[in-house]
C-alpha atoms as a PDB file:
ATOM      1  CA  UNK A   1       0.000   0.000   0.000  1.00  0.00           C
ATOM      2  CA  UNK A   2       1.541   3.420  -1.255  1.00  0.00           C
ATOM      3  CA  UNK A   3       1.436   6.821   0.532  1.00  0.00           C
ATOM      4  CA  UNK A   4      -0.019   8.159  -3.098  1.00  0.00           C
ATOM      5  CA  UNK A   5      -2.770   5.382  -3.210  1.00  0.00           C
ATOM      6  CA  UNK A   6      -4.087   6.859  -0.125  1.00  0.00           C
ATOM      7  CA  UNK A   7      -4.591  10.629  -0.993  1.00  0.00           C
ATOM      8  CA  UNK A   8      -6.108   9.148  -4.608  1.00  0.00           C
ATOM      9  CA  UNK A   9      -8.489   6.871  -2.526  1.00  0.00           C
ATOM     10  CA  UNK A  10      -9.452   9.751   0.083  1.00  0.00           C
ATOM     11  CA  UNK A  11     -10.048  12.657  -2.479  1.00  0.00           C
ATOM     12  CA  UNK A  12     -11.828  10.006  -4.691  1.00  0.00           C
ATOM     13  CA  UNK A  13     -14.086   9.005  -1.541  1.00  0.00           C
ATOM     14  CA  UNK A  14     -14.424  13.018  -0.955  1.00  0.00           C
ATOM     15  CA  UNK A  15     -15.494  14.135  -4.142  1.00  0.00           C
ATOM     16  CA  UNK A  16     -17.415  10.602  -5.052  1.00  0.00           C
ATOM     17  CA  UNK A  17     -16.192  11.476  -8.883  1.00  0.00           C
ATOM     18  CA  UNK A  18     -12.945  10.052 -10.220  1.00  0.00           C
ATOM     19  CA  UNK A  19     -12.700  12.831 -13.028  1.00  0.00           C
ATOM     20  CA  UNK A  20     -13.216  15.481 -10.625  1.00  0.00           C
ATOM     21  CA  UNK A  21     -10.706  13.940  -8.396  1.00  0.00           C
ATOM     22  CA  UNK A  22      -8.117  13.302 -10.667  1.00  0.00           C
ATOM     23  CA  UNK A  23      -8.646  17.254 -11.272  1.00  0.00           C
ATOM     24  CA  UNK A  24      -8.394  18.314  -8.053  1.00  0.00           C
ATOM     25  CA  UNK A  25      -5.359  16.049  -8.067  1.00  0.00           C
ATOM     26  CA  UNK A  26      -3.837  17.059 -10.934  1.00  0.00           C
ATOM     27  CA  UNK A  27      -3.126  13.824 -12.465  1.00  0.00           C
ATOM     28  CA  UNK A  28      -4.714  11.701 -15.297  1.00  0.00           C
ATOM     29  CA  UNK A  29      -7.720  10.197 -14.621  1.00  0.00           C
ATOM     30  CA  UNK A  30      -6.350   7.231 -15.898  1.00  0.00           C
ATOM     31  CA  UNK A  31      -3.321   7.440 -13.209  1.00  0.00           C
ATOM     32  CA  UNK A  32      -6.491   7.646 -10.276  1.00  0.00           C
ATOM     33  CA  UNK A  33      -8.327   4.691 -11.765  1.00  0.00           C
ATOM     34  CA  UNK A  34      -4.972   2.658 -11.844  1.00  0.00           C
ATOM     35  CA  UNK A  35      -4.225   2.952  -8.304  1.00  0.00           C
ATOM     36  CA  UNK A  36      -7.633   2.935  -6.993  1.00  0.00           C
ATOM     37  CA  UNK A  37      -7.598  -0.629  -9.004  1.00  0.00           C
ATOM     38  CA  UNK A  38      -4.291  -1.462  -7.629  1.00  0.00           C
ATOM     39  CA  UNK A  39      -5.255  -0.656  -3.540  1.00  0.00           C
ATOM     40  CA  UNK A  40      -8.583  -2.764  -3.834  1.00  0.00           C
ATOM     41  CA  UNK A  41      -6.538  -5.714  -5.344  1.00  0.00           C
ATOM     42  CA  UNK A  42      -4.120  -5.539  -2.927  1.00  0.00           C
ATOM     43  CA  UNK A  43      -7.171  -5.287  -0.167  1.00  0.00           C
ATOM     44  CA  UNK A  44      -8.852  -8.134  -2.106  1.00  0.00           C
ATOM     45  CA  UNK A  45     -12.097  -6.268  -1.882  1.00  0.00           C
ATOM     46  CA  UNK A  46     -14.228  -3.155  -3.448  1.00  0.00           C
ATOM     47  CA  UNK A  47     -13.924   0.035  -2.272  1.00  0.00           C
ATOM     48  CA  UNK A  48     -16.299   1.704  -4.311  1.00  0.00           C
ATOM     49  CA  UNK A  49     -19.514   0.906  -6.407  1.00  0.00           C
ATOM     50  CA  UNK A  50     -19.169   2.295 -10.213  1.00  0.00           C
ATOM     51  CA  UNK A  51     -22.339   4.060 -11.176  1.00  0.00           C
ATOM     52  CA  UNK A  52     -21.531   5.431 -14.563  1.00  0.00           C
ATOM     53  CA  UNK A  53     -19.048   8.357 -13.807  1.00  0.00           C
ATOM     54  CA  UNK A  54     -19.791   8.583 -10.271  1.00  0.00           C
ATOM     55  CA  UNK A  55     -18.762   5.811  -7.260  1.00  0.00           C
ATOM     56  CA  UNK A  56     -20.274   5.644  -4.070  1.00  0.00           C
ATOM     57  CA  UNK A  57     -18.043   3.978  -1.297  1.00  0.00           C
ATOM     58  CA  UNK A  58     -19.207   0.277  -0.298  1.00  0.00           C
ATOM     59  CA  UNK A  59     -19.530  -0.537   3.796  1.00  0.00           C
ATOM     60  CA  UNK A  60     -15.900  -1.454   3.753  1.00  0.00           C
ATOM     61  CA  UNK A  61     -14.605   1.327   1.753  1.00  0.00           C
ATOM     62  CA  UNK A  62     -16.455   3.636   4.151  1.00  0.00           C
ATOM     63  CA  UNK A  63     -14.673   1.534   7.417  1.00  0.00           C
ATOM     64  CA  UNK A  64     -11.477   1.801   5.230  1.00  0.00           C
ATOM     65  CA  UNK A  65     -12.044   5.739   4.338  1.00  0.00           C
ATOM     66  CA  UNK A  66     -12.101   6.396   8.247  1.00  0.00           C
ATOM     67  CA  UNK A  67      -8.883   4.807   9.070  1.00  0.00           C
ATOM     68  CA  UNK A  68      -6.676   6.246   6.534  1.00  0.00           C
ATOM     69  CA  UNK A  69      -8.007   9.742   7.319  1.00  0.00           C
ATOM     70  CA  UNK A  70      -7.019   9.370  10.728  1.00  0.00           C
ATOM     71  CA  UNK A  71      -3.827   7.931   9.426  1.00  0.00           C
ATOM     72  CA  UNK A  72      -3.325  11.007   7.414  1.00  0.00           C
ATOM     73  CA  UNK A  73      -3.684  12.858  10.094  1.00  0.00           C
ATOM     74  CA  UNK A  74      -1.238  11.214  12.208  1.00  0.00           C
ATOM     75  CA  UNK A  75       1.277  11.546   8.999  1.00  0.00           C
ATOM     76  CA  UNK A  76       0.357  15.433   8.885  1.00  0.00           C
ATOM     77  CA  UNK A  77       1.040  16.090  13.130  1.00  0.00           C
ATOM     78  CA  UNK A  78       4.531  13.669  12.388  1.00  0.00           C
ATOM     79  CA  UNK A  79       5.460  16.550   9.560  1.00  0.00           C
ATOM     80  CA  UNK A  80       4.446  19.332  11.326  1.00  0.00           C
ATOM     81  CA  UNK A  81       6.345  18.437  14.623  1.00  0.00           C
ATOM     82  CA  UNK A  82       9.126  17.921  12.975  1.00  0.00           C
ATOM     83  CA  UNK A  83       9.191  21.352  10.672  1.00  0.00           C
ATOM     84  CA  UNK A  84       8.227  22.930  14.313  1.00  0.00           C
ATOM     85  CA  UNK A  85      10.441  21.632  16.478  1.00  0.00           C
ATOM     86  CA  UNK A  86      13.170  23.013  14.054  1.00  0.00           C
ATOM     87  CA  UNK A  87      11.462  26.194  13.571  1.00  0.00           C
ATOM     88  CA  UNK A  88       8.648  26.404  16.399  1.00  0.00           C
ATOM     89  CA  UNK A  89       8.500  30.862  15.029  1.00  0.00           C
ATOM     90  CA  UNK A  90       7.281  29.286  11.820  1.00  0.00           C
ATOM     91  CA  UNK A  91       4.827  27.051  12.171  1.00  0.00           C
ATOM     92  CA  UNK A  92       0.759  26.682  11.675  1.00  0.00           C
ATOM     93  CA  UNK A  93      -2.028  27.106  13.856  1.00  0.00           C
ATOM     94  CA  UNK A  94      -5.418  25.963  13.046  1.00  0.00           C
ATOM     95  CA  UNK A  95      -8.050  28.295  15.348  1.00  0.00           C
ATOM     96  CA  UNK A  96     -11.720  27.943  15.329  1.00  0.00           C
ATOM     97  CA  UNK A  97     -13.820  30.665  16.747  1.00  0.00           C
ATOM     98  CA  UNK A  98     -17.449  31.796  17.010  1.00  0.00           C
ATOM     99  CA  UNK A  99     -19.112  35.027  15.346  1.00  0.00           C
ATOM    100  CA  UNK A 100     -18.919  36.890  18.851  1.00  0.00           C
ATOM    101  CA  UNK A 101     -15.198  36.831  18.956  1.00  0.00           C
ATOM    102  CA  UNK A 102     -14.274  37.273  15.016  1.00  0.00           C
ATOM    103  CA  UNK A 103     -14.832  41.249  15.108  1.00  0.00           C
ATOM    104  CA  UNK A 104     -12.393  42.342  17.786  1.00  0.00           C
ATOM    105  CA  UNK A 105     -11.193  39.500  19.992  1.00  0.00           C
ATOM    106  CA  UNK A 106      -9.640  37.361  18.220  1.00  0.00           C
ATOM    107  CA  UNK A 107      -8.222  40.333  15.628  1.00  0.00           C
ATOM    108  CA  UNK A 108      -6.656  41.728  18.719  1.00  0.00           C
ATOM    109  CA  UNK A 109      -4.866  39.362  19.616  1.00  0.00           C
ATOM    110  CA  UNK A 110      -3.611  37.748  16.539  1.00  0.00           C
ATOM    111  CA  UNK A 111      -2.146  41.131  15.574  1.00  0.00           C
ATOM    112  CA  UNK A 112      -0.478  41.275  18.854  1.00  0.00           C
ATOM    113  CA  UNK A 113       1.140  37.552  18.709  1.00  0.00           C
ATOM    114  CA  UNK A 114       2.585  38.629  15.640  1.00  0.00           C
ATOM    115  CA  UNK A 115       4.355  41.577  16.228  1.00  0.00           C
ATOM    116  CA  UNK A 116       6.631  39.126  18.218  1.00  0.00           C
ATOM    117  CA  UNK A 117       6.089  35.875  15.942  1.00  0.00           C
ATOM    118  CA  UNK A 118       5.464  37.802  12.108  1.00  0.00           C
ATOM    119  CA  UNK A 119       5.970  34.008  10.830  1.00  0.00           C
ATOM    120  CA  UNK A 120       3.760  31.886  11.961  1.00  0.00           C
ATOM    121  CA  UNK A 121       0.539  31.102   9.710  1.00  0.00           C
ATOM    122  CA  UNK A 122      -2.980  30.975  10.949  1.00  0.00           C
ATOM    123  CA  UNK A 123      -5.808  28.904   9.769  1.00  0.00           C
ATOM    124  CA  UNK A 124      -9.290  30.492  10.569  1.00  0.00           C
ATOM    125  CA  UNK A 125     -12.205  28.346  10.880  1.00  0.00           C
ATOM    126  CA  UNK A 126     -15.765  30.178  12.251  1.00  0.00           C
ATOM    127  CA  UNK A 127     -18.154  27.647  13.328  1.00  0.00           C
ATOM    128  CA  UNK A 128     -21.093  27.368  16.142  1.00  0.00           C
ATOM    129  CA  UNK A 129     -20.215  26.599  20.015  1.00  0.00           C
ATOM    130  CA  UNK A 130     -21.280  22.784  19.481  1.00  0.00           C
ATOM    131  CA  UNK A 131     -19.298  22.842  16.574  1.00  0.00           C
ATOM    132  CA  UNK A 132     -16.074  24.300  17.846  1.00  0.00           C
ATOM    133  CA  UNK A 133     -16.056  22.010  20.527  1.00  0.00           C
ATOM    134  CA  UNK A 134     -16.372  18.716  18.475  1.00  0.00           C
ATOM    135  CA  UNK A 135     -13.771  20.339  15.720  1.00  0.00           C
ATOM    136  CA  UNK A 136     -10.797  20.491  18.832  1.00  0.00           C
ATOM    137  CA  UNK A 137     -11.968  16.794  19.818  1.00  0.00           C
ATOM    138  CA  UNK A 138     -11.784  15.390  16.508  1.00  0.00           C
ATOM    139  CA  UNK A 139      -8.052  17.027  15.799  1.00  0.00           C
ATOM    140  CA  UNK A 140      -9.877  19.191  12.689  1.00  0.00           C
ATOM    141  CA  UNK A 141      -8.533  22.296  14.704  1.00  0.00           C
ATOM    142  CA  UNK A 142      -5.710  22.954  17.268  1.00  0.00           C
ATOM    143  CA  UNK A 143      -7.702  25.283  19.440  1.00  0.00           C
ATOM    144  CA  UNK A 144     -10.823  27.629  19.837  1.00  0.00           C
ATOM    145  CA  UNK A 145     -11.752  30.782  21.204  1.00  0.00           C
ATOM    146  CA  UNK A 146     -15.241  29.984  23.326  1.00  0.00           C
ATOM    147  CA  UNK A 147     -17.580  31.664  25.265  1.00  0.00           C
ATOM    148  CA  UNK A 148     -18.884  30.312  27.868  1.00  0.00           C
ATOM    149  CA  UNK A 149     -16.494  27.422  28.565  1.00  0.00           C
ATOM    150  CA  UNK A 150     -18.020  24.150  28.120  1.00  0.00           C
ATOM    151  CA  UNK A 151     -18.008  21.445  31.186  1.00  0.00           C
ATOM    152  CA  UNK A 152     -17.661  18.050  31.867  1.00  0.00           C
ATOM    153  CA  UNK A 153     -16.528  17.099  28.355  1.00  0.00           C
ATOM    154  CA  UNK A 154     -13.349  14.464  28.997  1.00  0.00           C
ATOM    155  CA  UNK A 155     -12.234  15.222  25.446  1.00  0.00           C
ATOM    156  CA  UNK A 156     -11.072  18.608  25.954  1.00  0.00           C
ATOM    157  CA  UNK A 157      -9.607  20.609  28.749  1.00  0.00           C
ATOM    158  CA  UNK A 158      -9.033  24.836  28.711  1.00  0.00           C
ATOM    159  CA  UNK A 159      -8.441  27.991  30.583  1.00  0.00           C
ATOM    160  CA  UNK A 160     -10.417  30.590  30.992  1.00  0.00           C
ATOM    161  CA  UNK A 161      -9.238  34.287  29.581  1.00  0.00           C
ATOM    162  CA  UNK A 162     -11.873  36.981  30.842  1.00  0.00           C
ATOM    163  CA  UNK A 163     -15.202  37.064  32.284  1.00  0.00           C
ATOM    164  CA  UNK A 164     -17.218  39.068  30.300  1.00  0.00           C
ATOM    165  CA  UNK A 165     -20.614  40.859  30.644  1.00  0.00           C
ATOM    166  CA  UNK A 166     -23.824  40.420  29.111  1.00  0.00           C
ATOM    167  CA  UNK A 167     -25.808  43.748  28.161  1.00  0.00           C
ATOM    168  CA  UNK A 168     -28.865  44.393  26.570  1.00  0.00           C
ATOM    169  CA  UNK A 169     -29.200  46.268  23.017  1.00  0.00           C
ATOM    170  CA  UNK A 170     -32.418  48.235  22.298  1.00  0.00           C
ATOM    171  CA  UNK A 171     -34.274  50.609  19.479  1.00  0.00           C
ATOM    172  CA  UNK A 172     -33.146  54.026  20.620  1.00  0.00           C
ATOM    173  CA  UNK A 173     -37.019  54.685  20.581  1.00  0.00           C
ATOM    174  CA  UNK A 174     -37.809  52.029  23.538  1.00  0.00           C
ATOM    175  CA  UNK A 175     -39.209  53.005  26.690  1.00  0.00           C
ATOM    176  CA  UNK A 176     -36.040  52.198  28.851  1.00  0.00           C
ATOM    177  CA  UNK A 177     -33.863  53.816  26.116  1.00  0.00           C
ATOM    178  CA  UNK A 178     -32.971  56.706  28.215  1.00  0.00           C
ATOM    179  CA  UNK A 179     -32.278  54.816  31.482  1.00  0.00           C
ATOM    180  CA  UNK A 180     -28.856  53.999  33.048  1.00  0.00           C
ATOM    181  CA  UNK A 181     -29.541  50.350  33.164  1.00  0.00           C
ATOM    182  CA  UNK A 182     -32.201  48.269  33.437  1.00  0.00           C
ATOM    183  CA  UNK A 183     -33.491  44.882  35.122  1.00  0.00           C
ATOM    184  CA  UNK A 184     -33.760  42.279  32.881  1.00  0.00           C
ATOM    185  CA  UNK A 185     -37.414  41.623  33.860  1.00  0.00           C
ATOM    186  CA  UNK A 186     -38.358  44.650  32.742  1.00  0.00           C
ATOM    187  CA  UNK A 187     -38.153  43.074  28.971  1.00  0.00           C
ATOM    188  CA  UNK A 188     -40.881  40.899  30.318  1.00  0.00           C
ATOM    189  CA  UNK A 189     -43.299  41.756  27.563  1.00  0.00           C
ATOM    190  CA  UNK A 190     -40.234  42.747  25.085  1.00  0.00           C
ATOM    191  CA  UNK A 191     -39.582  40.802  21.353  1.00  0.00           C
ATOM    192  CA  UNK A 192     -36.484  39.397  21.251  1.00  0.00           C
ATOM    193  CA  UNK A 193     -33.760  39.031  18.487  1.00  0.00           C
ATOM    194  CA  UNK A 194     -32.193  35.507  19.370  1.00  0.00           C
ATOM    195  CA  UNK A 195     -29.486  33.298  17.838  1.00  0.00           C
ATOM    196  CA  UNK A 196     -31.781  30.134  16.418  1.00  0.00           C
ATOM    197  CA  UNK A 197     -32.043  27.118  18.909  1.00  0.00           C
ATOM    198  CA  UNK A 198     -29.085  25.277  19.608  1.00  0.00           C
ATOM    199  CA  UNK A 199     -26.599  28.491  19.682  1.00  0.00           C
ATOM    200  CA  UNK A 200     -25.427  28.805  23.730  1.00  0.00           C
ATOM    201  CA  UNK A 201     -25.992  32.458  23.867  1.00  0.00           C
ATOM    202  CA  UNK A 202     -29.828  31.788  22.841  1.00  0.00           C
ATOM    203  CA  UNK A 203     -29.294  29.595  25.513  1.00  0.00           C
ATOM    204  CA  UNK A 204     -27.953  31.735  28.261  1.00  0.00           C
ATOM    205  CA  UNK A 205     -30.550  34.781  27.573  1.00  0.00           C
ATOM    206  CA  UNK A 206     -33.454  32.136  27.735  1.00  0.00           C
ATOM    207  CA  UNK A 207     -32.167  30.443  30.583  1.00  0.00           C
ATOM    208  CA  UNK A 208     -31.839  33.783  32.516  1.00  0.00           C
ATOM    209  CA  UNK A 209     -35.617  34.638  31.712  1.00  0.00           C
ATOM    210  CA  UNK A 210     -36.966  31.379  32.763  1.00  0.00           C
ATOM    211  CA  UNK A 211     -35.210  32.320  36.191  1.00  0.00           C
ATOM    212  CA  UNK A 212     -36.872  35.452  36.374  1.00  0.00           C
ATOM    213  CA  UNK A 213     -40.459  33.391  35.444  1.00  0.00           C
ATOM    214  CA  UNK A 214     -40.880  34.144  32.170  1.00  0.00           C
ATOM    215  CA  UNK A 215     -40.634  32.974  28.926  1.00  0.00           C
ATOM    216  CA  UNK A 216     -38.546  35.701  26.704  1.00  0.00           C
ATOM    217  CA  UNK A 217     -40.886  35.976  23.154  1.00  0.00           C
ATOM    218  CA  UNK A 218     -38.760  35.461  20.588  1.00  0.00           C
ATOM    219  CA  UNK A 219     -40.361  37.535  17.177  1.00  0.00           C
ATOM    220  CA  UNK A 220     -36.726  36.954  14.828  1.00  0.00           C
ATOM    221  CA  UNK A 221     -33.529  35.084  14.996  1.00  0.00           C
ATOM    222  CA  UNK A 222     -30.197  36.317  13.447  1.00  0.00           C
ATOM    223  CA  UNK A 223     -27.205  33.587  13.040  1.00  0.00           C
ATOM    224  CA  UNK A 224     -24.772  35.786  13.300  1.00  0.00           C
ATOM    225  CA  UNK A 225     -24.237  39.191  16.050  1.00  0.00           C
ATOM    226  CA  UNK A 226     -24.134  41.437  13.193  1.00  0.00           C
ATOM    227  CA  UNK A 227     -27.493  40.176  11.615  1.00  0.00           C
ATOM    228  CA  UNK A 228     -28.505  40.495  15.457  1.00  0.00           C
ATOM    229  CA  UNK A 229     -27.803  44.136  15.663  1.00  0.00           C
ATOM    230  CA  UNK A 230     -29.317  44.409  12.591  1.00  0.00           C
ATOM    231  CA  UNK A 231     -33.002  43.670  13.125  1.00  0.00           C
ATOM    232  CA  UNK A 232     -32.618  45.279  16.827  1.00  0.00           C
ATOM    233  CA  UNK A 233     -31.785  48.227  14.756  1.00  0.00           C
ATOM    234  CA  UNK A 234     -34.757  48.177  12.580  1.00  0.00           C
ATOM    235  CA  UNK A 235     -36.842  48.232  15.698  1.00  0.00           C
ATOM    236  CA  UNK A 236     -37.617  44.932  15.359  1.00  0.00           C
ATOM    237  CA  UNK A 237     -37.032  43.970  19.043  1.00  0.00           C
ATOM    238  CA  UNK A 238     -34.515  43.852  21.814  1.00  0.00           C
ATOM    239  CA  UNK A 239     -31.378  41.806  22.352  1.00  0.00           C
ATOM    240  CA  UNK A 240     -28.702  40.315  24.840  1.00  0.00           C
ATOM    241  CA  UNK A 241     -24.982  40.051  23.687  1.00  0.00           C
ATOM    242  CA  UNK A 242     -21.772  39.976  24.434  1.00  0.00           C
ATOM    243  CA  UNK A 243     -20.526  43.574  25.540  1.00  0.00           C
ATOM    244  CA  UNK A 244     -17.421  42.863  23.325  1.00  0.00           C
ATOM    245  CA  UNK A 245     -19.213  42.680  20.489  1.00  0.00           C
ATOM    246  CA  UNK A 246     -20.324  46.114  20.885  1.00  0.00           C
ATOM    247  CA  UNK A 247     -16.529  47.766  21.717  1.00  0.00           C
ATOM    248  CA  UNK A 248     -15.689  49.317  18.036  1.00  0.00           C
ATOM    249  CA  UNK A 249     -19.068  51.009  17.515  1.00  0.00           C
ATOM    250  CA  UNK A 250     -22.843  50.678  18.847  1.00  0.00           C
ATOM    251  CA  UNK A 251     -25.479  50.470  15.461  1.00  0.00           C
ATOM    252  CA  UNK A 252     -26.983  53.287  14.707  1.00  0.00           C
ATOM    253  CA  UNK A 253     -30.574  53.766  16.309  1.00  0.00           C
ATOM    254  CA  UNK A 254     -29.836  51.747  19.238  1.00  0.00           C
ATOM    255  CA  UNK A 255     -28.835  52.001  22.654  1.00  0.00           C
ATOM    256  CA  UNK A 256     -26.750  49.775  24.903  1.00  0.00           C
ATOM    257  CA  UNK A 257     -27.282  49.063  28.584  1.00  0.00           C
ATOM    258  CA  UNK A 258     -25.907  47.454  31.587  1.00  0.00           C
ATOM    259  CA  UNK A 259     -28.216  44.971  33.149  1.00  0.00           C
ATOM    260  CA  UNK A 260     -28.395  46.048  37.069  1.00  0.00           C
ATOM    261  CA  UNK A 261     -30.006  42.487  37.921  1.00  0.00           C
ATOM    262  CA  UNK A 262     -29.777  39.499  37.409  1.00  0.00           C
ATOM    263  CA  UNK A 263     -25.450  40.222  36.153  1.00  0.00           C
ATOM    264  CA  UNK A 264     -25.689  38.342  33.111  1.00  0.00           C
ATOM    265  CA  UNK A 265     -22.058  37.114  32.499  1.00  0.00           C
ATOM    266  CA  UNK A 266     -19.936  34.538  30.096  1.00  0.00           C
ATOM    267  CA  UNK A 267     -16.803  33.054  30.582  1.00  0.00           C
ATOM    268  CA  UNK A 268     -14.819  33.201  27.832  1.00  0.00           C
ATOM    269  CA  UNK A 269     -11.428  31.113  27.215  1.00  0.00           C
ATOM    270  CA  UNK A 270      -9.479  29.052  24.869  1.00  0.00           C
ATOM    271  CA  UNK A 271      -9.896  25.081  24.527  1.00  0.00           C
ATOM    272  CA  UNK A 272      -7.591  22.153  23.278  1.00  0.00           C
ATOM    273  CA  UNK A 273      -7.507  18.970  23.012  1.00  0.00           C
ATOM    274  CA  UNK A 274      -7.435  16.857  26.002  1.00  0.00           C
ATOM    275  CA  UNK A 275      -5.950  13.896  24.214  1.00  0.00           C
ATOM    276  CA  UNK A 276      -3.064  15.123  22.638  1.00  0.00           C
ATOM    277  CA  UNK A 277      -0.135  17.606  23.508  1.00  0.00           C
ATOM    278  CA  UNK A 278      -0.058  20.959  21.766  1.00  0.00           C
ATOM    279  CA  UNK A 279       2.600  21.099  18.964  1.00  0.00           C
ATOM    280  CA  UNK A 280       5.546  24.092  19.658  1.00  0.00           C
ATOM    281  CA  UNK A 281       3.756  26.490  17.803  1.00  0.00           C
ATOM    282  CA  UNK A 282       0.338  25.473  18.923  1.00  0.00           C
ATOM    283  CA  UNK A 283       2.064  25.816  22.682  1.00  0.00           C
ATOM    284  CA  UNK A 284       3.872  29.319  21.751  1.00  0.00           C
ATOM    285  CA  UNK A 285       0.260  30.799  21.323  1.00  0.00           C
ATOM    286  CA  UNK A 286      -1.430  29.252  24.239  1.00  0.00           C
ATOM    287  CA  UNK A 287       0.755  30.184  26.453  1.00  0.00           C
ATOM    288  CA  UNK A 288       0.664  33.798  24.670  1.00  0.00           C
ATOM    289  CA  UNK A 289      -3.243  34.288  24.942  1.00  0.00           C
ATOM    290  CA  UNK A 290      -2.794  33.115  28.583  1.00  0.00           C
ATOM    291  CA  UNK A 291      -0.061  35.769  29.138  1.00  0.00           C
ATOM    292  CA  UNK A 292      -1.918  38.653  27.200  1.00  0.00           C
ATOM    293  CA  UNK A 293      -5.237  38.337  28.900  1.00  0.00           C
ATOM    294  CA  UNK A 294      -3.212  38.516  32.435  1.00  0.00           C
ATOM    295  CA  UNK A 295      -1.565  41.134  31.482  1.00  0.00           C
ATOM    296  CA  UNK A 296      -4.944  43.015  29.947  1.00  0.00           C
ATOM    297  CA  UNK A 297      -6.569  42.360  33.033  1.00  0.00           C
ATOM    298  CA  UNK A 298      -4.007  43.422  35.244  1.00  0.00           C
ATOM    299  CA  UNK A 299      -4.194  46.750  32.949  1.00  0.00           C
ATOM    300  CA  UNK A 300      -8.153  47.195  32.896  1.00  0.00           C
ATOM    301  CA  UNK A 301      -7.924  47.208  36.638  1.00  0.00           C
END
């Protein structure tokens, strides 16, 4: 079995199209179809049913198609230890983060790593809090920015960077526009502008209300904080986010305010992989985020 059968086999499987493959490849097609033909004589079974130009993997091949990516990925850590451990300024990180964090958090402090390490590459990958979390399991990313942390997951372990407040956005034409804060129970009979179901900061303002006794009525949902700010904007309803996500600018026609009671908070930190050890330039990083938010907080008080 050849190191080149496997990457034909894999972007074969991927693509379920040996043209397109071959393409993406940049090989013959005729060079794909040999070794494809080669590995399942070797294996001594099919890999793949034909159906006209397109293959669909069989049970086995789908079996086989999970251990050889996780082989390739075990090839891919072995080369990038080794480039890193020679060069640790020059390596790759792979970084997932959510929508809350992409405007000025993580910015921030990218731009500040590199003024010391101008080198090393970054790999940006925005996803959903479930899906950051099962990304850094799985080895598909080094690391994530979260907010809050997650518990009781074995798979993944993390330290927590800043604790960060919760505030509410409203039309400047509200009511409680013009106060200095508000209780959150005072949006008893508000529409809300949520995140859809499943996001955790849907989660945390519903939560909160149902603590309070009531059930927070929830007229449109944005998938991202800038759709969010958006519709609260248009006077479409009222929102809770992240104060952080509010530092550059607030949107025109609204207001922002501090939430006397309940304090709404999040924690928000970085999470790896409790299964494997961070690679040198994975480890330069972490232990640089963990530095500069010390060092921020130290500042901010």
């Amino acid at each position: 079995m050849e190191f080149r059968q496997i990457q034909y086999f894999i972007e074969v499987a991927k693509r379920e199209h040996v043209t397109e493959a071959a393409l993406a490849l940049h090989v013959a097609q005729s060079a794909v179809s040999r070794q494809i033909f080669n590995l399942e004589a070797e294996l001594g079974v099919n890999l793949f049913i034909r159906e006209g130009r397109n293959v669909k993997l069989t049970p086995i091949g789908r079996m086989f198609l999970e251990h050889m990516q996780q082989a390739m990925q075990v090839i891919e850590k072995a080369k990038r230890e080794v480039e890193e451990y020679l060069d640790p300024e020059k390596g790759r990180i792979r970084i997932g983060f959510p929508s809350s964090l992409a405007a000025y958090t993580l910015p921030t402090v990218i731009s500040a790593f590199r003024e010391t390490y101008p080198h090393v590459k970054f790999q940006l990958r925005q996803g959903s809090y479930h899906f950051l979390i099962d990304a850094v399991a799985k080895g598909d990313i080094d690391m994530a920015l979260l907010g809050p942390m997650p518990k009781s997951n074995p798979r993944i372990k993390g330290h927590i960077l800043f604790l960060e407040n919760i505030v509410a956005l409203l039309p400047s034409h509200h009511p409680l526009a013009g106060q200095a804060s508000l209780q959150l129970s005072q949006l008893r009979n508000d529409s809300f502008v949520l995140f859809p179901k499943g996001f955790v900061l849907r989660e945390i303002v519903v939560d909160t209300c149902q603590q309070l006794g009531f059930q927070p009525t929830v007229s449109f949902e944005g998938e991202d904080i800038d759709a969010i700010k958006g519709l609260v904007a248009a006077g479409l309803g009222v929102t809770l986010i992240p104060e952080i996500t509010l530092i550059d600018s607030i949107p025109r026609s609204t207001v922002k305010l501090p939430i006397s009671e309940p304090m709404v908070t999040r924690t928000v930190g970085v999470i790896i992989s409790s299964e494997r050890d961070l690679l040198p330039t994975e480890k330069l990083f972490y232990d640089f985020l963990k530095k500069f938010f010390t060092v921020l907080g130290r500042f901010e008080m």
